[in-house]
N, C-alpha and C. Protein backbone atom coordinates (compact mmCIF):
# COMPACT_ATOMS: atom_id res chain seq x y z
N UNK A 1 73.75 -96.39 124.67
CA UNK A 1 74.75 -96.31 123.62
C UNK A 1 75.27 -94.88 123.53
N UNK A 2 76.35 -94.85 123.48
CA UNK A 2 77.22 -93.37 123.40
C UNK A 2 77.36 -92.65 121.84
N UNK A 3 77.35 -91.60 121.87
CA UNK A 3 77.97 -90.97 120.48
C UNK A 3 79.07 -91.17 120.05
N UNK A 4 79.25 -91.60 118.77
CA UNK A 4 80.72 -91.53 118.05
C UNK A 4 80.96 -90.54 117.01
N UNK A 5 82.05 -90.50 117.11
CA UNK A 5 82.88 -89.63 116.43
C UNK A 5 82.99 -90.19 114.39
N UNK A 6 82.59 -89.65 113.47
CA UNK A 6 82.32 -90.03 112.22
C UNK A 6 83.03 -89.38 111.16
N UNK A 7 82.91 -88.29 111.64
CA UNK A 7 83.74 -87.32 110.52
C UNK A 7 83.92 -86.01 111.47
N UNK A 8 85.46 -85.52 110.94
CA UNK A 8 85.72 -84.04 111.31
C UNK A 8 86.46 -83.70 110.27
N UNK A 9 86.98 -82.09 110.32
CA UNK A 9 87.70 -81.33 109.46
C UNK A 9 88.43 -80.29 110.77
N UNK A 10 89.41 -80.06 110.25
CA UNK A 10 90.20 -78.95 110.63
C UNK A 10 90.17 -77.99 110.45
N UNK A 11 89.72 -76.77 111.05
CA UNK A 11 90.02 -75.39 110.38
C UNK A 11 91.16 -75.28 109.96
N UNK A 12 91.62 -74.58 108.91
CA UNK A 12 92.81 -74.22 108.28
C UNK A 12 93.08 -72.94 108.68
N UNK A 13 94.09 -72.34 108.68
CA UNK A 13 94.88 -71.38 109.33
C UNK A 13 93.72 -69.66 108.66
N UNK A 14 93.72 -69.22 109.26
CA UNK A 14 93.06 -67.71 109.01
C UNK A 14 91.99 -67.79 108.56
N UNK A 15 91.20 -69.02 109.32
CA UNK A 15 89.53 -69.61 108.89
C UNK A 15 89.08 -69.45 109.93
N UNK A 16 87.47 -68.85 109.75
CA UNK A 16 86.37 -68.96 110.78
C UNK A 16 85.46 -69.99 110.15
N UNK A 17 84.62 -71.13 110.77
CA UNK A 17 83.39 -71.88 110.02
C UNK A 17 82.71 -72.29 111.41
N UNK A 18 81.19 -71.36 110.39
CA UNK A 18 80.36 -72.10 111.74
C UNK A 18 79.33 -72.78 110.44
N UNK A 19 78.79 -73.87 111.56
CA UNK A 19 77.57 -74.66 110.40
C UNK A 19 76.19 -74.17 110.20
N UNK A 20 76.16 -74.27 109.42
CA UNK A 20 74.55 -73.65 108.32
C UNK A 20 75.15 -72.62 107.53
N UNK A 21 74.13 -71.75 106.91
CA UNK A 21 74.38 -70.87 106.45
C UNK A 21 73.03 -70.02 105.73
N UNK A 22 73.11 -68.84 105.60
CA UNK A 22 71.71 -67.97 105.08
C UNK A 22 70.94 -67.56 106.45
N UNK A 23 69.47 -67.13 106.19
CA UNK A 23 69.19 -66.50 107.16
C UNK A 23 68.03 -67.05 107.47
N UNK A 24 67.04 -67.08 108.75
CA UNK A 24 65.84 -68.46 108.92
C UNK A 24 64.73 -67.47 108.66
N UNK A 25 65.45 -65.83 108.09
CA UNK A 25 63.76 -65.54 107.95
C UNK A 25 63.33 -65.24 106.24
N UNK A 26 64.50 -65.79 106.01
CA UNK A 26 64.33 -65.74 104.28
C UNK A 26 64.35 -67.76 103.87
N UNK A 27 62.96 -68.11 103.83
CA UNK A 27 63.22 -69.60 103.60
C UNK A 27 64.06 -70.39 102.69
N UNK A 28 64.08 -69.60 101.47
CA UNK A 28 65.05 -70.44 100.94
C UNK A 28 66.58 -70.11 100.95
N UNK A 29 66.79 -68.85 101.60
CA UNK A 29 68.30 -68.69 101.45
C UNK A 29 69.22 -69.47 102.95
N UNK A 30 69.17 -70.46 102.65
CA UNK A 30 69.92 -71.14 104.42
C UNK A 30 70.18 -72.78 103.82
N UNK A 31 71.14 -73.34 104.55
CA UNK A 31 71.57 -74.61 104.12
C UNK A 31 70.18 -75.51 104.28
N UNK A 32 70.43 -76.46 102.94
CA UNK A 32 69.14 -77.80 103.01
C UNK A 32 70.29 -78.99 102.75
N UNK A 33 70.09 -79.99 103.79
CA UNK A 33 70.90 -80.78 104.46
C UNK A 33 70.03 -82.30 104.61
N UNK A 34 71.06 -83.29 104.06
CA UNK A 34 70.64 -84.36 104.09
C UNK A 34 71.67 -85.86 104.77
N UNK A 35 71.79 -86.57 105.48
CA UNK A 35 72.56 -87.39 105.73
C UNK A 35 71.91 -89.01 105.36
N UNK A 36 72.90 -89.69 104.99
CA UNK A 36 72.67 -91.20 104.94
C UNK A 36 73.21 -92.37 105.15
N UNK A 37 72.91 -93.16 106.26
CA UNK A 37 73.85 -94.46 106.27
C UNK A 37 73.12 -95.69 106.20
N UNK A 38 73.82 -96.52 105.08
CA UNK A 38 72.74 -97.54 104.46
C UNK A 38 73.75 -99.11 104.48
N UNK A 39 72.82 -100.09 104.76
CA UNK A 39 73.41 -101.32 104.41
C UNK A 39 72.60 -100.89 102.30
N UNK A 40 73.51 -101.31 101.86
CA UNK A 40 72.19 -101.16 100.73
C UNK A 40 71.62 -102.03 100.27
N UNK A 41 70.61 -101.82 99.84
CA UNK A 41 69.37 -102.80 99.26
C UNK A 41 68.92 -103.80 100.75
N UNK A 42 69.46 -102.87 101.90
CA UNK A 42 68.80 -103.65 103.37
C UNK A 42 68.12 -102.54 103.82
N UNK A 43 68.43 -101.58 104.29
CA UNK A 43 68.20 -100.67 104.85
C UNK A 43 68.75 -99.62 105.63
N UNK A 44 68.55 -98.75 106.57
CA UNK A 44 69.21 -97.31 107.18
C UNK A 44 69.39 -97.68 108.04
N UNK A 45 70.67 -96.71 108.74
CA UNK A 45 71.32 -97.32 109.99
C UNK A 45 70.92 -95.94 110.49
N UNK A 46 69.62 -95.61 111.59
CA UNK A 46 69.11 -94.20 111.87
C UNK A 46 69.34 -93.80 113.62
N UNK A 47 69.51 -92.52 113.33
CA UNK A 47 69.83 -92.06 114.96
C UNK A 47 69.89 -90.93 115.03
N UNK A 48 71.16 -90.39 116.03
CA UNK A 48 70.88 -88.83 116.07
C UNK A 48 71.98 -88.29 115.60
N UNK A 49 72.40 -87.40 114.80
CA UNK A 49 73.24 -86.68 114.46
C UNK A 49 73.74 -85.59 114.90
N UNK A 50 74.79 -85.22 115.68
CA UNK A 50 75.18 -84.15 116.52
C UNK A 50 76.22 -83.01 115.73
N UNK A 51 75.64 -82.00 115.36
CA UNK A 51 77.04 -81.69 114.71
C UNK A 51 77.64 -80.71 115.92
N UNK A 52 79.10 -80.64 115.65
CA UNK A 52 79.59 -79.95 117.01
C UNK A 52 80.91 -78.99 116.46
N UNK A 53 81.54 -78.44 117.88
CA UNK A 53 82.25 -77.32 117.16
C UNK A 53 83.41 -78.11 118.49
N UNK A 54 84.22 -78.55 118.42
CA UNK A 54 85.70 -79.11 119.31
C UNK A 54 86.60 -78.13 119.00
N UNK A 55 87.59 -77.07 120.12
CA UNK A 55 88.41 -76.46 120.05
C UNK A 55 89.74 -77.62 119.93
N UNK A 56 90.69 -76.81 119.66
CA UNK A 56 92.32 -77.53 119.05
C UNK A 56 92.60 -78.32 120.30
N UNK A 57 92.50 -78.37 121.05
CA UNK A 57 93.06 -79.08 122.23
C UNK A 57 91.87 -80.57 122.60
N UNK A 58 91.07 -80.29 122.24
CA UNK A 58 89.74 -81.32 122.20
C UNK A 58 89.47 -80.92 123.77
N UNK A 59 89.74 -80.30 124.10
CA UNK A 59 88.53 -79.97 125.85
C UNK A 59 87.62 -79.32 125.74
N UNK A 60 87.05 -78.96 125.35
CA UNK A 60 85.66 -78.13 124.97
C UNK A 60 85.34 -78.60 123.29
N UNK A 61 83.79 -79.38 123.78
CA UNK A 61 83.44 -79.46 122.65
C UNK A 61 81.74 -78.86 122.63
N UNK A 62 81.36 -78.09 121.70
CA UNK A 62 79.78 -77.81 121.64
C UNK A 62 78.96 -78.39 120.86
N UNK A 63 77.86 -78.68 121.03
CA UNK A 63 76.65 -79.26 120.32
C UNK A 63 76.21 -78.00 119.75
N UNK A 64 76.52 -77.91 118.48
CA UNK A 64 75.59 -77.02 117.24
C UNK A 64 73.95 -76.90 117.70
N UNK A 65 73.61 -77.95 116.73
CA UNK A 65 72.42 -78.60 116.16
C UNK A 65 72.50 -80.13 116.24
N UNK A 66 71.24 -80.75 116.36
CA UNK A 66 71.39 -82.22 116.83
C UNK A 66 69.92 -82.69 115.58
N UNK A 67 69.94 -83.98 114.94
CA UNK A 67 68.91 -84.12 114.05
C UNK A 67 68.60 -85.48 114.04
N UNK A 68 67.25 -85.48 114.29
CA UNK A 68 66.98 -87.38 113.46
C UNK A 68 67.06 -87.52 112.32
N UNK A 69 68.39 -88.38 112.07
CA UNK A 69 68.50 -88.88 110.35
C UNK A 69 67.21 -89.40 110.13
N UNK A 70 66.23 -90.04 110.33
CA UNK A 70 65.35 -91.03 109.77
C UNK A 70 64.83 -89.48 109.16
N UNK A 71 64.68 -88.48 109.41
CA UNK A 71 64.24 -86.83 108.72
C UNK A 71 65.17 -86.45 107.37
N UNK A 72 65.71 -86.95 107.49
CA UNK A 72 67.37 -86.49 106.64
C UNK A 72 67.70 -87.46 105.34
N UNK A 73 66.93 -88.58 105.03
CA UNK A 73 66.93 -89.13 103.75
C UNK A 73 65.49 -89.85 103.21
N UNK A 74 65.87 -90.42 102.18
CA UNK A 74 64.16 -90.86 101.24
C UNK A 74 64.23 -91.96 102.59
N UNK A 75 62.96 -93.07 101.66
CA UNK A 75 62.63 -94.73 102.39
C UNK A 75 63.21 -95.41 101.42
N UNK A 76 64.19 -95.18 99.95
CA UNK A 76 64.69 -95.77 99.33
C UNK A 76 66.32 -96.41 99.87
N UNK A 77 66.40 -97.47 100.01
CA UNK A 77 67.89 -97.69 100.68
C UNK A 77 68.96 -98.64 99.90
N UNK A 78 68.55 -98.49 98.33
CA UNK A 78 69.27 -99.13 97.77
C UNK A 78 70.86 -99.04 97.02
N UNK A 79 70.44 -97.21 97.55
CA UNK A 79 72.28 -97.14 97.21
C UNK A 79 72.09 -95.97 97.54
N UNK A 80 73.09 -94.77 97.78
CA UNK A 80 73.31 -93.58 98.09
C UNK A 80 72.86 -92.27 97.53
N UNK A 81 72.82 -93.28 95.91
CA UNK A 81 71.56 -92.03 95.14
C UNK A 81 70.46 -91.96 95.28
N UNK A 82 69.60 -93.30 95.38
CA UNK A 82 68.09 -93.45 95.46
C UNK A 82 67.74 -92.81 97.39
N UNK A 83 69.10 -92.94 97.90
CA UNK A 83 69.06 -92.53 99.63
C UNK A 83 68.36 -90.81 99.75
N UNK A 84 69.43 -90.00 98.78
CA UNK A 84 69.68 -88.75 98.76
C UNK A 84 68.18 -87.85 98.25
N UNK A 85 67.31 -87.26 99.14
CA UNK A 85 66.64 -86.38 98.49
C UNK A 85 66.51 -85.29 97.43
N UNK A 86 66.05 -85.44 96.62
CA UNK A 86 66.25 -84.37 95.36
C UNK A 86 65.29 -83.30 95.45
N UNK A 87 64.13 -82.97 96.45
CA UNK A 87 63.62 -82.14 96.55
C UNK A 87 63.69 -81.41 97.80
N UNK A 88 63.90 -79.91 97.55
CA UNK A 88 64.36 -78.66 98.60
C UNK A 88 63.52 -79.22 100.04
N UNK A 89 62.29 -79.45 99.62
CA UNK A 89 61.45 -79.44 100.66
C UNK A 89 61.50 -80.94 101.85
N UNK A 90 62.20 -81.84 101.14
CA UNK A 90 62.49 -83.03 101.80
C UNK A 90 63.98 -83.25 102.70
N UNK A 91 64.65 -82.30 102.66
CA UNK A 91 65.74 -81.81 102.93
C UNK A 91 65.56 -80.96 104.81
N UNK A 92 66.46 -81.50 105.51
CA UNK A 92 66.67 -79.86 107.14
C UNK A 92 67.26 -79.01 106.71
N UNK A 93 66.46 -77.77 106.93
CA UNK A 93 67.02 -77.00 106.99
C UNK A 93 68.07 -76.72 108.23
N UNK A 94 68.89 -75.71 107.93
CA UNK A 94 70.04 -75.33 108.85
C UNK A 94 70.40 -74.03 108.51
N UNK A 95 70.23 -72.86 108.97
CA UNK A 95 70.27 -71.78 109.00
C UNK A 95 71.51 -70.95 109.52
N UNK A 96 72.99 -70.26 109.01
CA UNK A 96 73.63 -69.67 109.88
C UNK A 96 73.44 -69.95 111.46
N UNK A 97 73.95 -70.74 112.30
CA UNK A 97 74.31 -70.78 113.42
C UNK A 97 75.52 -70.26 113.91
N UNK A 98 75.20 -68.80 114.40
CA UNK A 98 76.15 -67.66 114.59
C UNK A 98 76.88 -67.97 116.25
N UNK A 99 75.96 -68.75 116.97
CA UNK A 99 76.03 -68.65 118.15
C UNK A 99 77.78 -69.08 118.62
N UNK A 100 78.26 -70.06 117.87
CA UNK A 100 79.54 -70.66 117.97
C UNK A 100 80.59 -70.95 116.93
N UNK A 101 81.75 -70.55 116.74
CA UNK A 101 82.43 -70.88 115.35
C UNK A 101 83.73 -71.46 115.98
N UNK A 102 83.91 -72.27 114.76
CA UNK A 102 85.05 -73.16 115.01
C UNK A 102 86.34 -71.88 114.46
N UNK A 103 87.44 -71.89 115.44
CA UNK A 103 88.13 -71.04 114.71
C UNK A 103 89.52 -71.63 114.08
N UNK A 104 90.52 -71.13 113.61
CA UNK A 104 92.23 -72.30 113.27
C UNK A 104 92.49 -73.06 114.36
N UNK A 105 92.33 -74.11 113.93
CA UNK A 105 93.15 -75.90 114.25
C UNK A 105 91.53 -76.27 115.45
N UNK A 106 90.74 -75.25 114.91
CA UNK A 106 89.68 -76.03 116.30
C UNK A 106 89.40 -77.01 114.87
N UNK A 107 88.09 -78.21 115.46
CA UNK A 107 87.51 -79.18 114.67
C UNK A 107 86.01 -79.07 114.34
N UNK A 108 85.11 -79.03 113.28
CA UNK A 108 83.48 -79.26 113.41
C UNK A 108 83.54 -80.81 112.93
N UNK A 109 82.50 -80.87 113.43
CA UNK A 109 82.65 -82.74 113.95
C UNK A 109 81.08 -83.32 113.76
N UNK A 110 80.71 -84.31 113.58
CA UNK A 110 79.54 -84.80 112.92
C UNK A 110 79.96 -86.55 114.62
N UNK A 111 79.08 -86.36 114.65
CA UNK A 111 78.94 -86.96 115.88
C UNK A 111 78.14 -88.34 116.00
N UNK A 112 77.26 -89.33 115.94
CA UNK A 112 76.25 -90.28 115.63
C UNK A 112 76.09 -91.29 116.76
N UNK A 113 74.69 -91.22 116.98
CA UNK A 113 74.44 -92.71 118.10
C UNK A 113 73.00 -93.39 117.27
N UNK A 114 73.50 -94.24 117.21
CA UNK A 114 72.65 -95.47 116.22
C UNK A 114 71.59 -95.63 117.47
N UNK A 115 70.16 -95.45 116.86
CA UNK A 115 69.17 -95.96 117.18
C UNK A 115 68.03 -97.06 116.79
N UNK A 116 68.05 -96.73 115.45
CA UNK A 116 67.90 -97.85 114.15
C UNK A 116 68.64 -98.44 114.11
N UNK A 117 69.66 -99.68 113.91
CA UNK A 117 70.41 -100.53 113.54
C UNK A 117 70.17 -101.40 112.31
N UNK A 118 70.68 -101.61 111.16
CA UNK A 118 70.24 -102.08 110.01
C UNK A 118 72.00 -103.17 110.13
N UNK A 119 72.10 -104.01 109.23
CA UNK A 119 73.02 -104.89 109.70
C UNK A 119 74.44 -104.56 109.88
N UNK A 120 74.78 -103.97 108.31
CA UNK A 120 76.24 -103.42 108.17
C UNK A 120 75.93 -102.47 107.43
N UNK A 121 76.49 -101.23 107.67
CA UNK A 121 76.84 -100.12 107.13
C UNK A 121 77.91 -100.30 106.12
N UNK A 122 77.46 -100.50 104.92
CA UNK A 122 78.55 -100.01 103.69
C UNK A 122 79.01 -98.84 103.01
N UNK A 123 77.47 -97.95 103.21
CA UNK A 123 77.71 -96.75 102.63
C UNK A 123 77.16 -95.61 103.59
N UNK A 124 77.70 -94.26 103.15
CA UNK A 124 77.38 -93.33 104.13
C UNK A 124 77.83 -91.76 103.52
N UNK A 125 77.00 -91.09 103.38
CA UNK A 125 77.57 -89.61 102.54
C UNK A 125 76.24 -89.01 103.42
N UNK A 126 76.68 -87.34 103.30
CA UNK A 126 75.69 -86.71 103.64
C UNK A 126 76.24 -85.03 102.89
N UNK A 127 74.97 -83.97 103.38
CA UNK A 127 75.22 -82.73 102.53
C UNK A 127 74.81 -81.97 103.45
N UNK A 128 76.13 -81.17 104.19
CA UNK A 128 75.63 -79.86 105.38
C UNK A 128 76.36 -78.60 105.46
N UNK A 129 75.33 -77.61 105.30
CA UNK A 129 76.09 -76.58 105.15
C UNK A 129 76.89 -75.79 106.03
N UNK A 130 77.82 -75.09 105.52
CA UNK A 130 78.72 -74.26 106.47
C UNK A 130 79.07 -73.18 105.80
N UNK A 131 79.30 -72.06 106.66
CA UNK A 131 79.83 -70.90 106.37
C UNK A 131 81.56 -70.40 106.88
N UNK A 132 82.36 -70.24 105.49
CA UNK A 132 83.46 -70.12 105.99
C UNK A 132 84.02 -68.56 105.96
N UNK A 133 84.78 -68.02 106.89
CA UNK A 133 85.12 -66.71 107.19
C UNK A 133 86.74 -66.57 106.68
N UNK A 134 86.82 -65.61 106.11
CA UNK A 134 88.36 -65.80 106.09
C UNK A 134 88.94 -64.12 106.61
């Protein structure tokens, strides 16, 4: 099964954004990140999450950071709130990833290949940080 494409954003004109943010040797100052896709009151639709950095032309695209959702929300799957972790420590971290930034009209892109399969996906939110440059 291949990766799909789920969500992107556009840089806006006289923007730098790369994903995470804070620093990995200060623990709590850096993004805490959670994703979720739920049939609800069935269960999680789990796999790998790619986040990536696609320049404006879409020919070059980079792999950030890559994550197992089944890491990334509770075992509650009855709706998007009971999904969402409320404690720091249950949460990925994601730290400033300096290595690559999306710059104007490039794309950061959230990527997904289902490994878990749960029946139908109704719902789906997640929380990841980024750092924007202006």
């Amino acid at each position: 099964m291949n990766f799909n494409l789920i969500w992107e954003k556009t840089v806006p004109a006289q923007q730098v954004i790369y994903w995470g943010y804070g620093d990995p040797n200060q623990q709590r100052n850096q993004s805490f990140n959670w994703f979720a896709a739920i049939d609800a009151g069935t269960g999680f639709e789990d796999g790998i999450l790619r986040l990536s950095v696609t320049n404006a032309t879409r020919t070059n695209s980079v792999v950030v950071a890559e994550f197992n959702t089944a890491n990334m929300h509770t075992v509650t799957a009855t709706t998007l709130v009971t999904a969402q972790p409320t404690d720091i420590n249950a949460k990925v971290p994601l730290p400033l990833q300096t290595a690559i930034a999306a710059g104007e009209d490039s794309y950061i892109q959230l990527h997904f290949k289902t490994q878990s399969a749960t029946t139908t996906v109704d719902q789906c939110n997640f929380s990841l940080g980024v750092t924007i440059v202006q």
